[in-house]
Protein backbone atom coordinates (compact mmCIF):
# COMPACT_ATOMS: atom_id res chain seq x y z
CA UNK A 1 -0.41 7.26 -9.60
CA UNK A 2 1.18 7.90 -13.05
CA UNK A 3 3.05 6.03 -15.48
CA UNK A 4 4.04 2.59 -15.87
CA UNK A 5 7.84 2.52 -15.19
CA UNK A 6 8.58 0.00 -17.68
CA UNK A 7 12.45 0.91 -16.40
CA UNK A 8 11.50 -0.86 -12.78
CA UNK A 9 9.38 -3.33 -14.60
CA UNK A 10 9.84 -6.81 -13.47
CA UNK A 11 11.75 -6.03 -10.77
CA UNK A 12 9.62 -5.70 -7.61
CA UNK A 13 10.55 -2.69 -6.36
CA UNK A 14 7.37 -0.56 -7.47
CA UNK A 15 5.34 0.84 -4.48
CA UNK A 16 2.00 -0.15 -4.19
CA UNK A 17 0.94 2.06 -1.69
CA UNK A 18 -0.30 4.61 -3.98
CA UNK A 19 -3.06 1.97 -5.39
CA UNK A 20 -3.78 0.61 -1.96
CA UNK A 21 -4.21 4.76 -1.20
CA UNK A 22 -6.44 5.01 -4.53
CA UNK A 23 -8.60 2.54 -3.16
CA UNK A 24 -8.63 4.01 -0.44
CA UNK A 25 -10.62 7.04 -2.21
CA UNK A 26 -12.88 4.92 -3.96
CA UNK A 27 -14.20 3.95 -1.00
CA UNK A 28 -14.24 6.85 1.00
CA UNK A 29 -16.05 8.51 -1.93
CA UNK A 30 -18.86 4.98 -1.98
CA UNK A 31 -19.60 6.15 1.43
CA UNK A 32 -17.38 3.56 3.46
CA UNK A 33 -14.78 5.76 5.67
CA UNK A 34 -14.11 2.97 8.09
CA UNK A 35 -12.76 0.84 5.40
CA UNK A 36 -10.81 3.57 3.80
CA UNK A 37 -9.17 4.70 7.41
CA UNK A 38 -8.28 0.72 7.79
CA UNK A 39 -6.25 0.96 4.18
CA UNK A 40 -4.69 4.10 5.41
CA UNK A 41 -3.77 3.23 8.73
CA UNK A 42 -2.69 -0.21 7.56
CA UNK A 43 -0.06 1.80 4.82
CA UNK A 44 1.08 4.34 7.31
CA UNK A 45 1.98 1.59 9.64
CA UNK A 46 3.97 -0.53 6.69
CA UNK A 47 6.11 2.50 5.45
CA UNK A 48 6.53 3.20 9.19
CA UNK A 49 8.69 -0.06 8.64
CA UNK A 50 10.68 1.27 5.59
CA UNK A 51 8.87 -0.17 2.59
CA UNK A 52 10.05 -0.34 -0.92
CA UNK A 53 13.32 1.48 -1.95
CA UNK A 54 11.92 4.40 -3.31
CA UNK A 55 11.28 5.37 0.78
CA UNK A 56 14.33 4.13 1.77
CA UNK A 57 13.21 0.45 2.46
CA UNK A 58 14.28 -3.09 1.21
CA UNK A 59 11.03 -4.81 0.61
CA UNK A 60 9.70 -5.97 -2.59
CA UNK A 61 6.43 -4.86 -3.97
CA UNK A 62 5.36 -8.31 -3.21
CA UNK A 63 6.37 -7.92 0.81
CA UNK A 64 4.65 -4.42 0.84
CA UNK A 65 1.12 -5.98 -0.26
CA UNK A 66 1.03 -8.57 1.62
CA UNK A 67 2.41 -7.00 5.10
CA UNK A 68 -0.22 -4.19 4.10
CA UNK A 69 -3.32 -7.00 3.58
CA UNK A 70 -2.19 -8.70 6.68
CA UNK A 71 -2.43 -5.47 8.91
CA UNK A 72 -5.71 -5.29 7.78
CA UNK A 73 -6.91 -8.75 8.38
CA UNK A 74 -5.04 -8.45 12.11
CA UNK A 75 -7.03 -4.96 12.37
CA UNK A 76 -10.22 -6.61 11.53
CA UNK A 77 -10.15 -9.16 14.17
């Protein structure tokens, strides 16, 4: 991640995925790799559907969080 894009600011149309990827580390690196894979696999499969503009999609940065969290919460059962 870098910079704060204060030109995209207010807009919803930042990508979260690179936090939800960051966390993602920071657990890998606390010793909990099933958790990280979820977060990954749970990203891959919401920019599978197109995600923010940046990657070509239409949702907002509100959309991509919570279709991300809810992958995960349908992952863990």
């Amino acid at each position: 991640m870098h910079g704060s894009a204060p030109d995209i600011a207010g807009q919803g149309i930042a990508n979260p995925v690179a936090a939800f990827l960051s966390a993602a580390m920071m657990l890998e690196w606390l010793g909990h790799p099933a958790a990280a894979q979820q977060i990954r696999e749970s990203c891959a499969a919401v920019l599978a559907q197109g995600a923010t503009p940046d990657v070509g999609g239409s949702m907002t940065t509100d959309d991509v969080t919570e279709a991300v969290t809810a992958h995960m919460l349908e992952a863990a059962g």
